[in-house]
C-alpha atoms as a PDB file:
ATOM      1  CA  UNK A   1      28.387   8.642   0.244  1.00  0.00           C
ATOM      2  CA  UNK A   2      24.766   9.817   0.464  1.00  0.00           C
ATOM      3  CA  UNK A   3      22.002   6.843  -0.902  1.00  0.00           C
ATOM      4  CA  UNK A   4      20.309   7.963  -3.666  1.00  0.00           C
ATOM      5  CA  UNK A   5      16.659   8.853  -3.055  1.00  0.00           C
ATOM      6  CA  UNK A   6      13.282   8.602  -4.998  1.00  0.00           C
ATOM      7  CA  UNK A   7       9.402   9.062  -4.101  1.00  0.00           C
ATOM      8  CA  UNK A   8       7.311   6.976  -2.421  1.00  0.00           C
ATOM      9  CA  UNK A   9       4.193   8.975  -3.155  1.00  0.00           C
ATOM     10  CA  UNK A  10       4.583  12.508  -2.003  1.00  0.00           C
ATOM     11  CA  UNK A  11       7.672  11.145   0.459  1.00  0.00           C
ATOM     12  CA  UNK A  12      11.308  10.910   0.172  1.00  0.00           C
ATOM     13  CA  UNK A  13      12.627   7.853   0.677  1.00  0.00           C
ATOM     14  CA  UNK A  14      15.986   6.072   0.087  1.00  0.00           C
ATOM     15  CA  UNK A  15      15.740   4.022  -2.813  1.00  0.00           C
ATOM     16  CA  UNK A  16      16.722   0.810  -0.916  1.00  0.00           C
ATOM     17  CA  UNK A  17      13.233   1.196   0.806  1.00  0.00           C
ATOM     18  CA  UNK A  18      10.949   1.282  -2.241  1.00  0.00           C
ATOM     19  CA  UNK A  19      10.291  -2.351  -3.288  1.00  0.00           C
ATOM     20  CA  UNK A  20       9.795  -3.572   0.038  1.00  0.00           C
ATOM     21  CA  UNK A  21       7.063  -0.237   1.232  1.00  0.00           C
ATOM     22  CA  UNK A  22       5.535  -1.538  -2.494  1.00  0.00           C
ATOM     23  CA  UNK A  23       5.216  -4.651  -1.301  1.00  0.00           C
ATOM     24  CA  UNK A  24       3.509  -3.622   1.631  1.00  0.00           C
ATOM     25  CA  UNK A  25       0.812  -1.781  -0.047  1.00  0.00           C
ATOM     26  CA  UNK A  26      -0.069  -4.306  -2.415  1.00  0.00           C
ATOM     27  CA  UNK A  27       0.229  -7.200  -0.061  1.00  0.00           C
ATOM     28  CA  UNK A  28      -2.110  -5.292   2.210  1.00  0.00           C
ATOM     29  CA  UNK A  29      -4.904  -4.672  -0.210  1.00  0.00           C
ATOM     30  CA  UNK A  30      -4.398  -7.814  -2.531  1.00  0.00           C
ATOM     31  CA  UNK A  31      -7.367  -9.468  -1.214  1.00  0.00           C
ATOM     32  CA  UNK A  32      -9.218  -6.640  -1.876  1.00  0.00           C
ATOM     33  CA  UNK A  33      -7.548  -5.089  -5.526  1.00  0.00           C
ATOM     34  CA  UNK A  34     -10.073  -5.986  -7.851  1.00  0.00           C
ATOM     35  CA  UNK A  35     -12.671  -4.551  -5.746  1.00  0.00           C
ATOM     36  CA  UNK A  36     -11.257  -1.354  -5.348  1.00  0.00           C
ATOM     37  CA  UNK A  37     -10.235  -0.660  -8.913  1.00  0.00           C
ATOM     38  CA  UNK A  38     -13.714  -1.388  -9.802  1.00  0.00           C
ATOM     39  CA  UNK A  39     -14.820   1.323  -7.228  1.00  0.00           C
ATOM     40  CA  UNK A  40     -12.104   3.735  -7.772  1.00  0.00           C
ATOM     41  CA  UNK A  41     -12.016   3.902 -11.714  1.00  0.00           C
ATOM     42  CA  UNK A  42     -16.493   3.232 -11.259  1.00  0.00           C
ATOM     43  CA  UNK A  43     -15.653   0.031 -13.010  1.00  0.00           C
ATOM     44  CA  UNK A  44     -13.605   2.628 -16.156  1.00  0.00           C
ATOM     45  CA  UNK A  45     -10.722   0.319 -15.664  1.00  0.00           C
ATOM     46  CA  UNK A  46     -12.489  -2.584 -17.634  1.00  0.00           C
ATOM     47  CA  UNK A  47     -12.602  -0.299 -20.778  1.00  0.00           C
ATOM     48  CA  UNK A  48      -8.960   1.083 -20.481  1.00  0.00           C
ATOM     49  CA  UNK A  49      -7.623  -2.806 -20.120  1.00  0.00           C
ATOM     50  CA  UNK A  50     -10.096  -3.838 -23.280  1.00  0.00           C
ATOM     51  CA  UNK A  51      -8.582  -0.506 -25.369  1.00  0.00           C
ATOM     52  CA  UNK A  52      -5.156  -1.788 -23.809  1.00  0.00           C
ATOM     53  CA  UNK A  53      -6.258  -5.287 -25.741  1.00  0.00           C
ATOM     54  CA  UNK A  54      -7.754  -3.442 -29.056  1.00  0.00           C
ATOM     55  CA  UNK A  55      -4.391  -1.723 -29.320  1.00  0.00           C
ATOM     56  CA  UNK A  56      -2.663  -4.723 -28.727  1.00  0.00           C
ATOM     57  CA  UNK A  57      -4.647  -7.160 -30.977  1.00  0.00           C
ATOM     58  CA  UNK A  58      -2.904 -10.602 -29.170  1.00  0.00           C
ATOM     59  CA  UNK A  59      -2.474 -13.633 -31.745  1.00  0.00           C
ATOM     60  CA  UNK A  60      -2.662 -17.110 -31.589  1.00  0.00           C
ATOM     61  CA  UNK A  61       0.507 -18.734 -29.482  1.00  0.00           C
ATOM     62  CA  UNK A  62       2.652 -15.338 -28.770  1.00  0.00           C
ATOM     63  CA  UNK A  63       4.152 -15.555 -25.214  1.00  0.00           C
ATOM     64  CA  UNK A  64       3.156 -12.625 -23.078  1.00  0.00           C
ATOM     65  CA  UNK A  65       5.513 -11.638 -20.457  1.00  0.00           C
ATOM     66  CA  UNK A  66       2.742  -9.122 -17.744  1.00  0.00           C
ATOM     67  CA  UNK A  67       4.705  -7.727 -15.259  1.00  0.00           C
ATOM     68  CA  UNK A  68       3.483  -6.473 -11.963  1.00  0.00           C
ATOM     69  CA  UNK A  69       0.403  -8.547 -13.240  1.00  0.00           C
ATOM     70  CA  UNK A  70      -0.685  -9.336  -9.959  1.00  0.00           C
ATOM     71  CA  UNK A  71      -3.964 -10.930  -9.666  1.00  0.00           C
ATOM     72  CA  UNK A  72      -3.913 -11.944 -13.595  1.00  0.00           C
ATOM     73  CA  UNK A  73      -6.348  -9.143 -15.338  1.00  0.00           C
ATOM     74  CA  UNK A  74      -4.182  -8.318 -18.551  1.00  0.00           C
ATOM     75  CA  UNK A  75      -3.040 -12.149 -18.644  1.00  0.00           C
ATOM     76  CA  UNK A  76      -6.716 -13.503 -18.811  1.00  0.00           C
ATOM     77  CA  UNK A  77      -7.224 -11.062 -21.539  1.00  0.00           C
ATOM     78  CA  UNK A  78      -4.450 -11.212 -23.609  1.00  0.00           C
ATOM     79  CA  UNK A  79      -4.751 -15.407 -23.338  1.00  0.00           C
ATOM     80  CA  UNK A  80      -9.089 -14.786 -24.190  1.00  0.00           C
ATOM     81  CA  UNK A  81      -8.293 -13.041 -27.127  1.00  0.00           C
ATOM     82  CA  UNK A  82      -5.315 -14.607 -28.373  1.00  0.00           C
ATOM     83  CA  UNK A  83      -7.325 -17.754 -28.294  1.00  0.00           C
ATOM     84  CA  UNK A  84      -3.948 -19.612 -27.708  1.00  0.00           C
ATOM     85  CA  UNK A  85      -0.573 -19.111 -26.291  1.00  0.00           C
ATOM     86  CA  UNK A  86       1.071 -18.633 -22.721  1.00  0.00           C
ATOM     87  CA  UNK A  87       1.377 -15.767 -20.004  1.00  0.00           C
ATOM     88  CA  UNK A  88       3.973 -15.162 -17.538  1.00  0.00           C
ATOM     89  CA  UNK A  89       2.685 -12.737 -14.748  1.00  0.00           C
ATOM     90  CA  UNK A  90       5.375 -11.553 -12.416  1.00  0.00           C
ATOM     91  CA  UNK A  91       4.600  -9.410  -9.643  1.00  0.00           C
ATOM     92  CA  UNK A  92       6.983  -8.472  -6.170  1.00  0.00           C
ATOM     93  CA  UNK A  93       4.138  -9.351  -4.137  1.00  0.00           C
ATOM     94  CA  UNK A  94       3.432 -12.714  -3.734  1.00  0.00           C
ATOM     95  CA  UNK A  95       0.151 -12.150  -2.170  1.00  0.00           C
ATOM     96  CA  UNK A  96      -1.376 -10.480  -5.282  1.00  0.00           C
ATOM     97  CA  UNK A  97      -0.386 -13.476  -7.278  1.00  0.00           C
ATOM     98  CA  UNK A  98      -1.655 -15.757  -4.809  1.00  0.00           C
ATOM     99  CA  UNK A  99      -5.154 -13.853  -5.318  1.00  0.00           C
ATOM    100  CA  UNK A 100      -4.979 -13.875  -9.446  1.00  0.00           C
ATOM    101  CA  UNK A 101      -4.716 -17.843  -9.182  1.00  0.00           C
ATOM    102  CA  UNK A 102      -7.850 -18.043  -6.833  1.00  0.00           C
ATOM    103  CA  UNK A 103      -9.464 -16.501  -9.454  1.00  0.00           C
ATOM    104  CA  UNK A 104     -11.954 -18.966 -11.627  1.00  0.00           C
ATOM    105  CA  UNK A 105     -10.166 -18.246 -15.084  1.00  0.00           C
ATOM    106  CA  UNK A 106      -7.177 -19.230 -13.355  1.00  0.00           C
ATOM    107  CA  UNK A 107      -8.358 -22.843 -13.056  1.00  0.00           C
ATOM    108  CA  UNK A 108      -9.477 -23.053 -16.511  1.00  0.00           C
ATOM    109  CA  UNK A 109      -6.375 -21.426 -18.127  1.00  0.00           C
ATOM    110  CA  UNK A 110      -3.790 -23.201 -15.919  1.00  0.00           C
ATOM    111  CA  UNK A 111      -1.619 -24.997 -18.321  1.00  0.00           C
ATOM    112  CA  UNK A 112      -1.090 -21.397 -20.323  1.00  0.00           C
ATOM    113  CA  UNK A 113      -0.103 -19.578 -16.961  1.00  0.00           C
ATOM    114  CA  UNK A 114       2.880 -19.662 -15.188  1.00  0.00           C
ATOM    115  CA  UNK A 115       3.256 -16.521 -11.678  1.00  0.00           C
ATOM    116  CA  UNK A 116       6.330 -15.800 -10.826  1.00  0.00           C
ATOM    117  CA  UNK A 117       8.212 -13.421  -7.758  1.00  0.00           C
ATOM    118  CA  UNK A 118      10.115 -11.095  -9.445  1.00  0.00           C
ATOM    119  CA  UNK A 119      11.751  -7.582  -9.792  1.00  0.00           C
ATOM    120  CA  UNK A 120      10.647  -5.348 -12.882  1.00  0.00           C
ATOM    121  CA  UNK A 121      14.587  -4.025 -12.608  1.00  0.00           C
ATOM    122  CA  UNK A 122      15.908  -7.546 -12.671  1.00  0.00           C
ATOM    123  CA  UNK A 123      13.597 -10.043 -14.726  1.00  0.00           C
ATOM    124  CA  UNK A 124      14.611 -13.754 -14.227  1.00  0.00           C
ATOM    125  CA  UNK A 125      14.163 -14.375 -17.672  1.00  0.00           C
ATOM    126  CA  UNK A 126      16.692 -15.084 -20.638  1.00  0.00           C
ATOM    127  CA  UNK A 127      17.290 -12.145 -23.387  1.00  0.00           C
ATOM    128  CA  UNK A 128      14.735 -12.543 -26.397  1.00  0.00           C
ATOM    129  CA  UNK A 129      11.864 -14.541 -24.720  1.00  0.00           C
ATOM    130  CA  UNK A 130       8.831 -13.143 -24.639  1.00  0.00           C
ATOM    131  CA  UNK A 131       6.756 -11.737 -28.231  1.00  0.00           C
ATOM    132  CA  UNK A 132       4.217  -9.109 -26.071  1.00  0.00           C
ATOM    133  CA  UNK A 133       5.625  -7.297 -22.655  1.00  0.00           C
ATOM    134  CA  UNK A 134       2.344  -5.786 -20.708  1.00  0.00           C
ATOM    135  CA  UNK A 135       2.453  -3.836 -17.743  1.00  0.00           C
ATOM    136  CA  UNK A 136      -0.981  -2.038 -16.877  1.00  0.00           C
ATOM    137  CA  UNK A 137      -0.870   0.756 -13.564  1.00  0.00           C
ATOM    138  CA  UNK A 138       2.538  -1.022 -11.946  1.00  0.00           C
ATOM    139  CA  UNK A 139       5.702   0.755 -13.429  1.00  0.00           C
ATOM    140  CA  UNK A 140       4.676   3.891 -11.627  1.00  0.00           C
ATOM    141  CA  UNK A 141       5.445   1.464  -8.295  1.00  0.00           C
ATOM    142  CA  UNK A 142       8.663   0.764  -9.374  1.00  0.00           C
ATOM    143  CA  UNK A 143      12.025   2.344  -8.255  1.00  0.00           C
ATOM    144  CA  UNK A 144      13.717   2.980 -11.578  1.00  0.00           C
ATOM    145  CA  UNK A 145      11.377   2.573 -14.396  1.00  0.00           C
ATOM    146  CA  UNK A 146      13.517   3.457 -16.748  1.00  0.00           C
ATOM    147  CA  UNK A 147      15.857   0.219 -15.725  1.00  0.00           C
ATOM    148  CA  UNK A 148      12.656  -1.407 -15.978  1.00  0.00           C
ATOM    149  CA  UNK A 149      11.815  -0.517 -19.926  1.00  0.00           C
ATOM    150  CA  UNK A 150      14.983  -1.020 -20.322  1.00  0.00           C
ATOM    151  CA  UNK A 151      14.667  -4.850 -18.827  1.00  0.00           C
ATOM    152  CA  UNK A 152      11.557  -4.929 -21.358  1.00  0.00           C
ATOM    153  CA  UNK A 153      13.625  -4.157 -24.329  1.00  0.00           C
ATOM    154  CA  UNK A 154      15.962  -7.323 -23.411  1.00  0.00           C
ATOM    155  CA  UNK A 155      13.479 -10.254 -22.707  1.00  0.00           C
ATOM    156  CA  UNK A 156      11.633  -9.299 -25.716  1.00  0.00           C
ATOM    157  CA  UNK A 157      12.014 -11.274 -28.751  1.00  0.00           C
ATOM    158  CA  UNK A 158      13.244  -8.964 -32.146  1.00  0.00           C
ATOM    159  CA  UNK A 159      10.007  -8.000 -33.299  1.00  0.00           C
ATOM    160  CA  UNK A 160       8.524  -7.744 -30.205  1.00  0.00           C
ATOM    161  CA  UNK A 161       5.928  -5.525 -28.205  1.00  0.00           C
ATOM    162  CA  UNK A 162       6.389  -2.888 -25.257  1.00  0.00           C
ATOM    163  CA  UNK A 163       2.488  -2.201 -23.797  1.00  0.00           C
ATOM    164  CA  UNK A 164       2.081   0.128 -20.959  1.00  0.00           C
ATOM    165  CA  UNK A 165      -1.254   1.193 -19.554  1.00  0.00           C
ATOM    166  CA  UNK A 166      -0.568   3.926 -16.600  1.00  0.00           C
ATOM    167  CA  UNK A 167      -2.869   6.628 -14.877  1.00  0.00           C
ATOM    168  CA  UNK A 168      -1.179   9.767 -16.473  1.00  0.00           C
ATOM    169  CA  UNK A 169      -1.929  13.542 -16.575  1.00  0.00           C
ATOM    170  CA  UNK A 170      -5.254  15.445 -17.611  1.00  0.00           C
ATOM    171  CA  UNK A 171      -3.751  18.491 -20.401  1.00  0.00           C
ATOM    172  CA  UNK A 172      -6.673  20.513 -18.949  1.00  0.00           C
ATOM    173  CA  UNK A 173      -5.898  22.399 -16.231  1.00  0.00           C
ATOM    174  CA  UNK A 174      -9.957  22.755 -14.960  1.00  0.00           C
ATOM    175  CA  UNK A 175     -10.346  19.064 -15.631  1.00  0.00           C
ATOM    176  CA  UNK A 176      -7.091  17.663 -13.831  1.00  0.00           C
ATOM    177  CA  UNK A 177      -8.357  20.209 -10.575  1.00  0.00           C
ATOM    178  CA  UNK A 178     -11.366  18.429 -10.294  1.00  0.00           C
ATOM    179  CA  UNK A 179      -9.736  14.697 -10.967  1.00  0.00           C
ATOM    180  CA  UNK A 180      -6.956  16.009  -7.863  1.00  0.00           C
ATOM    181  CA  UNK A 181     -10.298  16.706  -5.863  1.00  0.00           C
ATOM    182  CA  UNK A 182     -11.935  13.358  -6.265  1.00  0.00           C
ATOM    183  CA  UNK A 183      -8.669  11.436  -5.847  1.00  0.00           C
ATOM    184  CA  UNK A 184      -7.587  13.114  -2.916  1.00  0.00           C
ATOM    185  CA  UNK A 185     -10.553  13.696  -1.241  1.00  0.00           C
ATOM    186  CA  UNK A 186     -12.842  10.615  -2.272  1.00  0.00           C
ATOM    187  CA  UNK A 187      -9.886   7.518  -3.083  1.00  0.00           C
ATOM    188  CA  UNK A 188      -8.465   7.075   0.286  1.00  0.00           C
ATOM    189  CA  UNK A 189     -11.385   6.974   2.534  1.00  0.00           C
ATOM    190  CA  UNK A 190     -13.019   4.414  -0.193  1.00  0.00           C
ATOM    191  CA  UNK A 191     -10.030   2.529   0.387  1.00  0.00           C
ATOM    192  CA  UNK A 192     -10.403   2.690   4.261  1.00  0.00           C
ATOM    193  CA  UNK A 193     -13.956   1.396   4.031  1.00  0.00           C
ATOM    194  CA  UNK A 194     -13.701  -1.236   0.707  1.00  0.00           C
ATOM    195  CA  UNK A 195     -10.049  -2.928   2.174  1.00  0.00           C
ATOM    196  CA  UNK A 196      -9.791  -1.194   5.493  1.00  0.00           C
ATOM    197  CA  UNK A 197      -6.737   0.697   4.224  1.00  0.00           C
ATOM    198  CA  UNK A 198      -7.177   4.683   3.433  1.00  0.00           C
ATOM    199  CA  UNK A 199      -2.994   4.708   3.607  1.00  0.00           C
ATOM    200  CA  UNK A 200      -2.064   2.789   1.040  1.00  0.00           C
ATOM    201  CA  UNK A 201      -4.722   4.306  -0.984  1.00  0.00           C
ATOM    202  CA  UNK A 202      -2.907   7.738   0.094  1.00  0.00           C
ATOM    203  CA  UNK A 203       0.392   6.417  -1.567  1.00  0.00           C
ATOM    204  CA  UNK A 204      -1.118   5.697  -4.768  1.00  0.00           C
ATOM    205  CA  UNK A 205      -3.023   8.840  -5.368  1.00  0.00           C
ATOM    206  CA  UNK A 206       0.210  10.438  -4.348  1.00  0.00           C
ATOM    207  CA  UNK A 207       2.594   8.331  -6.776  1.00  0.00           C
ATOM    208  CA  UNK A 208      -0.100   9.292  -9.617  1.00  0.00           C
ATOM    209  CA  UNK A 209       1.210  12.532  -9.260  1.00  0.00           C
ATOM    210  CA  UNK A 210       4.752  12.184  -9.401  1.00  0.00           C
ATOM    211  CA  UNK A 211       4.514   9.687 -12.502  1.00  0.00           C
ATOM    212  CA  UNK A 212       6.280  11.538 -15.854  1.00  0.00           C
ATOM    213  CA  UNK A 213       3.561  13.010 -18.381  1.00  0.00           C
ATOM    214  CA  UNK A 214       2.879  11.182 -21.478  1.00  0.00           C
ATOM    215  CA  UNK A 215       5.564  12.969 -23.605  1.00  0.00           C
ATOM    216  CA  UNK A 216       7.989  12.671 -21.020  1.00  0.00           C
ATOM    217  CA  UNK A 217       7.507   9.052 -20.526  1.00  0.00           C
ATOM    218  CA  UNK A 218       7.693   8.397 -24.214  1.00  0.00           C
ATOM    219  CA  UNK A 219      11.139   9.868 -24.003  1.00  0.00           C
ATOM    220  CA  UNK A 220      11.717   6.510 -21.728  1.00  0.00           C
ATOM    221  CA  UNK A 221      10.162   4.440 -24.091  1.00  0.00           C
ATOM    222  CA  UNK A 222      12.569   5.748 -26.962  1.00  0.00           C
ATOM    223  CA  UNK A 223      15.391   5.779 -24.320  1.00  0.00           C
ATOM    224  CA  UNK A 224      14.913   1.977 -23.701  1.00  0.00           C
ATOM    225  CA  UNK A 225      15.603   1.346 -27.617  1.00  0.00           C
ATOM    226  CA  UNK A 226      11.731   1.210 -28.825  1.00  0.00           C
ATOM    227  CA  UNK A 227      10.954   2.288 -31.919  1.00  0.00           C
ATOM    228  CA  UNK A 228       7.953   3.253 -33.179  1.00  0.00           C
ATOM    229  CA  UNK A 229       6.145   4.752 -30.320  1.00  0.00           C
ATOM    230  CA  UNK A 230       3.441   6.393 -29.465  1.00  0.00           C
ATOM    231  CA  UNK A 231       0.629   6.943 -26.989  1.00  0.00           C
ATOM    232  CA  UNK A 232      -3.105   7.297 -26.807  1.00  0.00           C
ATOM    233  CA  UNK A 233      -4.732   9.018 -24.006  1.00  0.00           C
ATOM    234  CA  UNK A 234      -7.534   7.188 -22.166  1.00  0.00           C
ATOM    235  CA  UNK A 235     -10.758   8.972 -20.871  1.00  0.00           C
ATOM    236  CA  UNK A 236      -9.134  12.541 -21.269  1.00  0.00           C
ATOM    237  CA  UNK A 237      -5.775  11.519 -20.347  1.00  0.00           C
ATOM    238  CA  UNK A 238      -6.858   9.841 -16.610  1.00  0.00           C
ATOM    239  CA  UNK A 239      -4.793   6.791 -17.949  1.00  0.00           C
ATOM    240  CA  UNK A 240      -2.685   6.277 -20.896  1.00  0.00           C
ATOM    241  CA  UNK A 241      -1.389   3.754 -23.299  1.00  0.00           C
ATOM    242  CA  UNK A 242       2.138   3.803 -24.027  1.00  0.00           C
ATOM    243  CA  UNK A 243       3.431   0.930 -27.286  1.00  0.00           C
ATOM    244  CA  UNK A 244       6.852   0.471 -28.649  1.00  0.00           C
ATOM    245  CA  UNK A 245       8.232  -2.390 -30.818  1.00  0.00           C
ATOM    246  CA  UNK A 246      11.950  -4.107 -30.369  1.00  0.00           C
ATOM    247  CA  UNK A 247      12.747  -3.380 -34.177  1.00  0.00           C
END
């Protein structure tokens, strides 16, 4: 019997190979993430994650579950804002969680934070845990998202929240030409000179690409079991917020 395949940016791969060629893009440019995004998005990432927050409105002692949180950006957040409570950040790659806890909030919010190595399609965690379920530009990364919204819908408590912030698709032809310019053309050699990596900047242009539009992917959402949801399009529909509730 054949093995099922999927995309690994504009490749076909077997799906048996996708978490671990993951792992080795994000493991390669860990040290270097935060930099990046800040150069890549021209620092525009800041305002999606604090819209992502807005939309969210965190409260006092809800337990956030951030997958593929790596180095800790929606955690620190979501625990600023909510003023109290605790975040879980899983990621696959331990070396992107290693960076997020070098990081000085880190320190200061270490008895709210717990990082843990773990599979978006398999979450270590009992059914009806977590109150808020983030994950900002990572489900696009992961084999089967659908398993993993599906995973989302489980560990979240009755009552809970489905967040996803992901890079999605400009509804203006003219507009989305020029974006596929600038990412293809400008992204990976940035990449080359910021973390000394233009391939795995490649991959991630690429895998923007073959990521489901916004009404597609709220099909998923609905799939999963979340009601109430909806999207709002970031910066012309660049990125996009996807939210759904465990009713």
């Amino acid at each position: 019997m054949n093995e099922k395949t999927t995309h690994f940016g504009f490749t076909e791969i077997p799906e048996s190979e996708k978490a671990t060629r993951v792992q080795g893009v994000f493991g390669s440019v860990a040290s270097k993430y935060d930099v990046m995004n800040d150069a890549m998005s021209l620092g525009i990432h800041r305002i999606w994650k604090d819209a992502m927050m807005d939309w969210l409105a965190p409260r006092p002692g809800q337990r956030l579950l951030d997958v593929a949180g790596g180095t800790g950006d929606i955690s620190f957040r979501f625990l600023k804002r909510a003023g109290s409570g605790h975040a879980t950040v899983l990621d696959l790659t331990e070396p992107m969680l290693v960076a997020g806890r070098q990081r000085a909030e880190a320190a200061s919010m270490a008895d709210q934070l717990d990082w843990v190595v773990g599979d978006a399609m398999a979450l270590p965690f009992d059914d009806n845990t977590f109150d808020t379920y983030t994950i900002s530009f990572g489900i696009r990364n992961v084999t089967r998202p659908q398993e993993a919204l599906n995973e989302a819908y489980r560990v979240l408590k009755p009552g809970g929240r489905l967040m996803v912030l992901e890079f999605s698709q400009i509804p203006t032809p003219a507009l989305q030409w020029a974006y596929d310019r600038y990412s293809f053309n400008l992204i990976p050699p940035m990449g080359k000179l910021i973390a000394n990596d233009s391939e795995s900047y490649q991959y991630l242009v690429e895998s923007i690409r073959k990521f489901p539009d916004q009404e597609t992917f709220l099909g998923m959402v609905r799939q999963a079991g979340f009601g109430n949801a909806k999207y709002r399009n970031l910066s012309l529909g660049i990125a996009c917020l996807h939210s759904g509730w465990k009713l």
